[in-house]
C-alpha atoms as a PDB file:
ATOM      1  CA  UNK A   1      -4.832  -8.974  15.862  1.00  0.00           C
ATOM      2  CA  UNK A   2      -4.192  -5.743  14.315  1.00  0.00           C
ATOM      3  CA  UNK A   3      -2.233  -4.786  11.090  1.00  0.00           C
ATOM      4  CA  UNK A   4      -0.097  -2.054  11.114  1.00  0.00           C
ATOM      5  CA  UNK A   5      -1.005  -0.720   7.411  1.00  0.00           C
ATOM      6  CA  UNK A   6      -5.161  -0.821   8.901  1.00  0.00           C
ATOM      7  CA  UNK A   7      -4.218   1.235  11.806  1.00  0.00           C
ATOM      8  CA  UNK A   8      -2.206   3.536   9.918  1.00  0.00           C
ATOM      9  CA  UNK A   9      -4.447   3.620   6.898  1.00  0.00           C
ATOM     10  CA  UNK A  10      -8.286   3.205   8.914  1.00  0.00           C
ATOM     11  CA  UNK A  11      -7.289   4.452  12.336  1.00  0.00           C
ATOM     12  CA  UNK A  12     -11.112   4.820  13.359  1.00  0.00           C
ATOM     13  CA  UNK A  13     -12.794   1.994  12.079  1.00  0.00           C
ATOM     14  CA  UNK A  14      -9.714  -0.898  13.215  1.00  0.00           C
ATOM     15  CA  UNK A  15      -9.901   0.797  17.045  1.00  0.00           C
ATOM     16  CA  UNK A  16     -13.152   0.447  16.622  1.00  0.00           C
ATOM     17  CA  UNK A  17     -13.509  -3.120  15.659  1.00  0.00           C
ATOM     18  CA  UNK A  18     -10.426  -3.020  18.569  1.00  0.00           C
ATOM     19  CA  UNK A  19     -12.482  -1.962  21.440  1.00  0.00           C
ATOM     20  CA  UNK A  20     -15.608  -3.589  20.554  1.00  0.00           C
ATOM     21  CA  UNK A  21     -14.016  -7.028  20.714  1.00  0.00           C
ATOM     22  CA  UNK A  22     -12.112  -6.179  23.734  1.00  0.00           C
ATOM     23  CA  UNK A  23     -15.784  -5.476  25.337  1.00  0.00           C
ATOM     24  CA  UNK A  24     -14.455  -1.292  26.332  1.00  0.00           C
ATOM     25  CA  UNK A  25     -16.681   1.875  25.822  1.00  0.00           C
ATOM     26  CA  UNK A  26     -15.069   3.996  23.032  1.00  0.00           C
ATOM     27  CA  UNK A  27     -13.671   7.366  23.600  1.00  0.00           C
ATOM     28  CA  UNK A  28     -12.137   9.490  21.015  1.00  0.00           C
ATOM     29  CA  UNK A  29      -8.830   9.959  22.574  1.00  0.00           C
ATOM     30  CA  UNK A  30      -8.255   6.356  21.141  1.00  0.00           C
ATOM     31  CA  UNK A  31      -8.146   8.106  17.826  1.00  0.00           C
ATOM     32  CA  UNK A  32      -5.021  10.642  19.010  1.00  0.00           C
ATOM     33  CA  UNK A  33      -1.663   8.737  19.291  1.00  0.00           C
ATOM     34  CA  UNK A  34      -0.179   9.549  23.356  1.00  0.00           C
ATOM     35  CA  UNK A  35       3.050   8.777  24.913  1.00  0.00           C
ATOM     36  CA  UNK A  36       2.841   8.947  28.553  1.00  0.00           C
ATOM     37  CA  UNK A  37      -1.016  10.720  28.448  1.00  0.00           C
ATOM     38  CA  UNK A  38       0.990  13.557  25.958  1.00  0.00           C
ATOM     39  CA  UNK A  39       0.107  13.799  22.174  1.00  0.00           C
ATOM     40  CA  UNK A  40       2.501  12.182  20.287  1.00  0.00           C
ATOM     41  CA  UNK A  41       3.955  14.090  16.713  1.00  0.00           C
ATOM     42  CA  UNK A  42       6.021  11.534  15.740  1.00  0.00           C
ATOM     43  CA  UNK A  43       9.836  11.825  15.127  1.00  0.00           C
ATOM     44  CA  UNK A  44      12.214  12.259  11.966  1.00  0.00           C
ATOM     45  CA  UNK A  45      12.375   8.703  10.495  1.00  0.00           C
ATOM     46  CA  UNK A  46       8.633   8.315  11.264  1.00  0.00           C
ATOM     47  CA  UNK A  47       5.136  10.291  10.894  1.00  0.00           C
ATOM     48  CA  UNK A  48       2.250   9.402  13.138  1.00  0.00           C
ATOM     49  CA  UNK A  49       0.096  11.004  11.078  1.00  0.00           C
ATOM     50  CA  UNK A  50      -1.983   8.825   7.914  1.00  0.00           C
ATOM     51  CA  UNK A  51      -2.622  12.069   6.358  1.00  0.00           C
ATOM     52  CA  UNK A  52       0.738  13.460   6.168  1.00  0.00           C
ATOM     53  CA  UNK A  53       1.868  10.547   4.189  1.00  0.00           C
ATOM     54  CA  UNK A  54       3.432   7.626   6.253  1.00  0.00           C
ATOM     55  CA  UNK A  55       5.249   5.213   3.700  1.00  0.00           C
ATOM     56  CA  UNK A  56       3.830   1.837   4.792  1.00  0.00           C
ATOM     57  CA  UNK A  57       6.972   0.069   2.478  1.00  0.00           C
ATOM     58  CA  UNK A  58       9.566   1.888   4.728  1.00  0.00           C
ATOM     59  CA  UNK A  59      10.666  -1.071   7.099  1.00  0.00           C
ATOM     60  CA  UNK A  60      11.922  -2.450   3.930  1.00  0.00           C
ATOM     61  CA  UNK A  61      14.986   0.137   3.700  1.00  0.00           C
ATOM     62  CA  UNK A  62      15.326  -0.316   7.386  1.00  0.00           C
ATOM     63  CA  UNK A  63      15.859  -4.869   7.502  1.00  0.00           C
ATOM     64  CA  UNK A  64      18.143  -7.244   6.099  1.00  0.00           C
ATOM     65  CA  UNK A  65      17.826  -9.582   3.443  1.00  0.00           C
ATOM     66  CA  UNK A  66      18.809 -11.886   6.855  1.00  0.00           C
ATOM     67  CA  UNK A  67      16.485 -10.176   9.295  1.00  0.00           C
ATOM     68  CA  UNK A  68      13.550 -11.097   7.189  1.00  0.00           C
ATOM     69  CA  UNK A  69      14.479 -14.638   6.429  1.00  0.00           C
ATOM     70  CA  UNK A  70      14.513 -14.749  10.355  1.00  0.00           C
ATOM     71  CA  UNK A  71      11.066 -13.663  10.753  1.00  0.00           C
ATOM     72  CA  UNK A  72       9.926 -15.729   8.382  1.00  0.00           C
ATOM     73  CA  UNK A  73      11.227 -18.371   9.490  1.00  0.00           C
ATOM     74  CA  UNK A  74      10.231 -18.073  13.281  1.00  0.00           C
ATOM     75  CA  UNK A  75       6.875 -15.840  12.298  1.00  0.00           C
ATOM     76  CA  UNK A  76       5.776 -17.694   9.034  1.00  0.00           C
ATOM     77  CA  UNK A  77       2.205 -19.023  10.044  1.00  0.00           C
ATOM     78  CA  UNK A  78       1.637 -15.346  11.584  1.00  0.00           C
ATOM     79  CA  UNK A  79       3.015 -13.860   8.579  1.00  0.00           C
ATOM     80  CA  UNK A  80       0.617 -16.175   6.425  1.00  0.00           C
ATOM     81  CA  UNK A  81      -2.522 -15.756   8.948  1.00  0.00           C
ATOM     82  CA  UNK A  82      -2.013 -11.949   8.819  1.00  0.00           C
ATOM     83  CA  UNK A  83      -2.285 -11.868   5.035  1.00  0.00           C
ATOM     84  CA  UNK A  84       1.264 -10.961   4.373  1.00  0.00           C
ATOM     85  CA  UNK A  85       3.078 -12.111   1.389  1.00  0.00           C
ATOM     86  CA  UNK A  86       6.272 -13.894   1.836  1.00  0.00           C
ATOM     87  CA  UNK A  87       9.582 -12.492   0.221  1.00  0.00           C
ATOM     88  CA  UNK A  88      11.079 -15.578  -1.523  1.00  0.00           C
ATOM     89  CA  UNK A  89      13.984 -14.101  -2.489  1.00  0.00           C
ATOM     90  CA  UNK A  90      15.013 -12.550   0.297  1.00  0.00           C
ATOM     91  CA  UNK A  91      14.737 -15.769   2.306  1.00  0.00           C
ATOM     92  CA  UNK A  92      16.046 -18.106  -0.189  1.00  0.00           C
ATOM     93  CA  UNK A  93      18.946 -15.657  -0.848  1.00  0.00           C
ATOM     94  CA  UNK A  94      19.370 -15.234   3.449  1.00  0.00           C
ATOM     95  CA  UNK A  95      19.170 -19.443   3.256  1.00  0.00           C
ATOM     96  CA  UNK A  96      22.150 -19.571   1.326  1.00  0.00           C
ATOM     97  CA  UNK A  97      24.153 -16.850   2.689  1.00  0.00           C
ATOM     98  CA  UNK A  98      24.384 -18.923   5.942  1.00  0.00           C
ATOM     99  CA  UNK A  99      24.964 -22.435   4.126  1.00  0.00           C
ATOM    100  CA  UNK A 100      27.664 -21.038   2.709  1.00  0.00           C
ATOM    101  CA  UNK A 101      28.777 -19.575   5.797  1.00  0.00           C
ATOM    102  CA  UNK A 102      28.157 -23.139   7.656  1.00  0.00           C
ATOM    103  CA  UNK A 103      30.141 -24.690   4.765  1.00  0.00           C
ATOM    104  CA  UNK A 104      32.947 -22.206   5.317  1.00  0.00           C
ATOM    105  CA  UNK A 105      33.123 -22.641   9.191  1.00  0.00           C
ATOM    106  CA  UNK A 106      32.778 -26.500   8.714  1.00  0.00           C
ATOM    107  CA  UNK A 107      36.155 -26.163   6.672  1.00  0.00           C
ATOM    108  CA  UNK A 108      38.088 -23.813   8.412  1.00  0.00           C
ATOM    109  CA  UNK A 109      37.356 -26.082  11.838  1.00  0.00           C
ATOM    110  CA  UNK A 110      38.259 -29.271   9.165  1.00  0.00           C
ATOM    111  CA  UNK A 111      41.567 -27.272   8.505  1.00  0.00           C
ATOM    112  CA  UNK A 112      42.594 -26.675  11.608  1.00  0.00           C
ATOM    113  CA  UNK A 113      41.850 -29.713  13.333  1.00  0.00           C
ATOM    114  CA  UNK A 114      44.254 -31.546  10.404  1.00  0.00           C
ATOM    115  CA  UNK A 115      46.951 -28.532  10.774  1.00  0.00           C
ATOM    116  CA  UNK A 116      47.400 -29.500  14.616  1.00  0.00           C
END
């Protein structure tokens, strides 16, 4: 598996390590990002380039408190295995948004069902 932050941050040495275990011969165009055989410059939320400063912490602006408990949840032995620290207060905080939201369906259905 590959990391995100070692691609971005040691492009040549995790393709590398990439293509040796996949059993290919190396070629340098590995190192130049492509999109459909075309060299690829990125867009204007994101940089492909390591040197030009790509923030690595960005996602964070970009996902819910929700959308991470979600991942954990689902993902949590990848998100362990790949060395990635879990965000305990976005998932406990997530956890109890929806009890409370389970609670609050649980009585409006309660409600209803006694109002008819």
């Amino acid at each position: 598996m590959v990391r995100y932050e070692d691609l971005v941050l040691r492009r040549e040495a995790t393709m590398r390590s990439l293509i040796q275990e996949l059993d290919l011969a190396w070629d340098d165009a590995l190192l130049v990002p492509t999109k459909t055989g075309v060299a690829w410059k990125g867009n204007s939320s994101r940089v492909a380039d390591a040197e030009a400063g790509v923030d690595l912490n960005a996602w964070q602006q970009d996902i819910t408190d929700r959308e991470v408990a979600l991942v954990e949840k689902h993902l949590g032995p990848w998100v362990d295995r790949m060395g990635y620290d879990r965000s305990p207060v976005k998932g406990t905080r997530a956890a109890a948004l929806d009890q409370c939201s389970g609670l609050v369906r649980t009585l409006r259905n309660r409600l209803w069902e006694m109002s008819h």
